[in-house]
C-alpha atoms as a PDB file:
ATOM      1  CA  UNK A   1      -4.927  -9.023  -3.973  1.00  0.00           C
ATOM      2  CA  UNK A   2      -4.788  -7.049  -1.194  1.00  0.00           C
ATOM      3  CA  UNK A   3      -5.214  -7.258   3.135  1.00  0.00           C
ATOM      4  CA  UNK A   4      -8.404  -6.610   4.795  1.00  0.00           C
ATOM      5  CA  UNK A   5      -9.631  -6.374   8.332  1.00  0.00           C
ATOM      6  CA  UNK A   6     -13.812  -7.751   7.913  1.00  0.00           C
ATOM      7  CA  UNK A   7     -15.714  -5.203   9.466  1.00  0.00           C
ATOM      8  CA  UNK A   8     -18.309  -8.263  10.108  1.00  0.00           C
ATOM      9  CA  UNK A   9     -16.314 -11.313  11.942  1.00  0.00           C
ATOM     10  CA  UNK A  10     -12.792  -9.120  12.676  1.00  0.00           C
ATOM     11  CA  UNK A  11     -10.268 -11.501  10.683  1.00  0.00           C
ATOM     12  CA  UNK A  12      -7.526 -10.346   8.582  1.00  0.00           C
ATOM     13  CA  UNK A  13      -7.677 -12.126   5.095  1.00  0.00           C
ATOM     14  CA  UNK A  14      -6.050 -11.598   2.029  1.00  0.00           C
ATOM     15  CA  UNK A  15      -9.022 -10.393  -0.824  1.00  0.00           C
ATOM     16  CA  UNK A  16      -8.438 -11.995  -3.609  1.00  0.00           C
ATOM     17  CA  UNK A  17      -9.712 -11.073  -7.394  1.00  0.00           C
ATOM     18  CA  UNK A  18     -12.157 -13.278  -7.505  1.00  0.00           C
ATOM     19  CA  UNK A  19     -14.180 -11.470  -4.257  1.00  0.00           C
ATOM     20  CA  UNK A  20     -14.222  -8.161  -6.131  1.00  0.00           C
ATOM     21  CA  UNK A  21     -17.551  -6.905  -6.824  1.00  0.00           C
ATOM     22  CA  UNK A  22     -16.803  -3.369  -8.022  1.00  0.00           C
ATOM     23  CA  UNK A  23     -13.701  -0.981  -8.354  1.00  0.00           C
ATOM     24  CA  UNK A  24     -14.728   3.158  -8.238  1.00  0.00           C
ATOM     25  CA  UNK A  25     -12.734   5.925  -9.139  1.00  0.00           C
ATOM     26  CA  UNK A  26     -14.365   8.535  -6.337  1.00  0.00           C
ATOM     27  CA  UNK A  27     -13.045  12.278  -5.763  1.00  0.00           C
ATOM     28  CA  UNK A  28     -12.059  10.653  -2.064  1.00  0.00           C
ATOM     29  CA  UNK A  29     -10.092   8.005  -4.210  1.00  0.00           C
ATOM     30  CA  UNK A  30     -10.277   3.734  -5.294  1.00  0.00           C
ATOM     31  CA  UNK A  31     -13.270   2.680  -4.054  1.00  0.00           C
ATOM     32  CA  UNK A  32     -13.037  -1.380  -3.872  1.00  0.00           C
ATOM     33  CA  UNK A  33     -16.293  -3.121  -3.095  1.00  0.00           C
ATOM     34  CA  UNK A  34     -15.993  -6.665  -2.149  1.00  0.00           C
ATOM     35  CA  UNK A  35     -17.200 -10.242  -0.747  1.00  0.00           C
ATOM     36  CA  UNK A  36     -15.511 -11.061   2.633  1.00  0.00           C
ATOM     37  CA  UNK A  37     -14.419 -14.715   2.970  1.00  0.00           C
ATOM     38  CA  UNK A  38     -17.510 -14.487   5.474  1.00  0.00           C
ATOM     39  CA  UNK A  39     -19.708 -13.811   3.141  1.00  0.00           C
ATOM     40  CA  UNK A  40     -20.056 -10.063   4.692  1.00  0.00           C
ATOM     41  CA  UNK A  41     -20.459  -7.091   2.049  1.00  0.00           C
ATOM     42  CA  UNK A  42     -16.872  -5.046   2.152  1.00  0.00           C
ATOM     43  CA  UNK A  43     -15.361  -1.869   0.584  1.00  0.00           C
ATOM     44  CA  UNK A  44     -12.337  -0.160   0.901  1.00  0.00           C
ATOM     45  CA  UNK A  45     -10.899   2.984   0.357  1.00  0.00           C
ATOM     46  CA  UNK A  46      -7.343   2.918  -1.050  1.00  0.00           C
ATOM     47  CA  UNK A  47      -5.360   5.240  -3.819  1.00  0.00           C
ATOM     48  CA  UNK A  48      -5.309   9.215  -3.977  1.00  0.00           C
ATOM     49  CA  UNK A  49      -7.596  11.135  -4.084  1.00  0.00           C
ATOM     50  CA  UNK A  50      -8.731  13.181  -7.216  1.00  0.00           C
ATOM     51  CA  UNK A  51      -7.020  16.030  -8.357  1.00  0.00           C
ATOM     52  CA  UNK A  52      -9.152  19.167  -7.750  1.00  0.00           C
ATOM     53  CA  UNK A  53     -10.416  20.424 -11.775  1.00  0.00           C
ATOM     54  CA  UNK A  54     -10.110  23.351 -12.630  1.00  0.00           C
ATOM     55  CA  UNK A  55     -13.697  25.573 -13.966  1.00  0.00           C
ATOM     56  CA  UNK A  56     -11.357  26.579 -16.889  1.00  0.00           C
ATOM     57  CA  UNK A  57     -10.596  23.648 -19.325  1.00  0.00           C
ATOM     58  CA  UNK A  58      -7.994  24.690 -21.949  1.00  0.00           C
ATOM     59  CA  UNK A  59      -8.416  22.332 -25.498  1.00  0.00           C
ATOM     60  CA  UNK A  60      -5.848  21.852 -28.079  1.00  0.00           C
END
C-alpha cells in the first residue's frame, strides 16, 4: 500500500492492493496503474529507473 494525491478530486488516500490494476516495469521505472477511492483512473511512477543495456551481451 502506498500514498497518493488523486489527480481527479485532490485527496490524499492510502492505495491499497486491492485498487491495483496493473504494475509495469518501464525504462523510466514502476509503473503502478490504479483505481482511486473516487473511482478516477490513477498511475504512478515510483522505483529506478532501468539500467541503460549494453549493444554487447556477453553469455556464459
Amino acid at each position: 500500500m502506498f500514498a497518493h494525491t488523486c489527480t481527479s478530486c485532490g485527496d490524499r488516500f492510502v492505495i491499497f492492493e486491492s485498487q491495483v490494476l496493473s504494475v509495469a516495469n518501464t525504462e523510466s521505472g514502476i509503473l503502478v496503474t490504479f483505481t482511486c477511492w473516487c473511482d478516477a483512473p490513477q498511475s504512478q511512477l515510483t522505483g529506478r529507473a532501468a539500467p541503460a543495456r549494453s549493444a554487447n551481451a556477453l553469455a556464459a
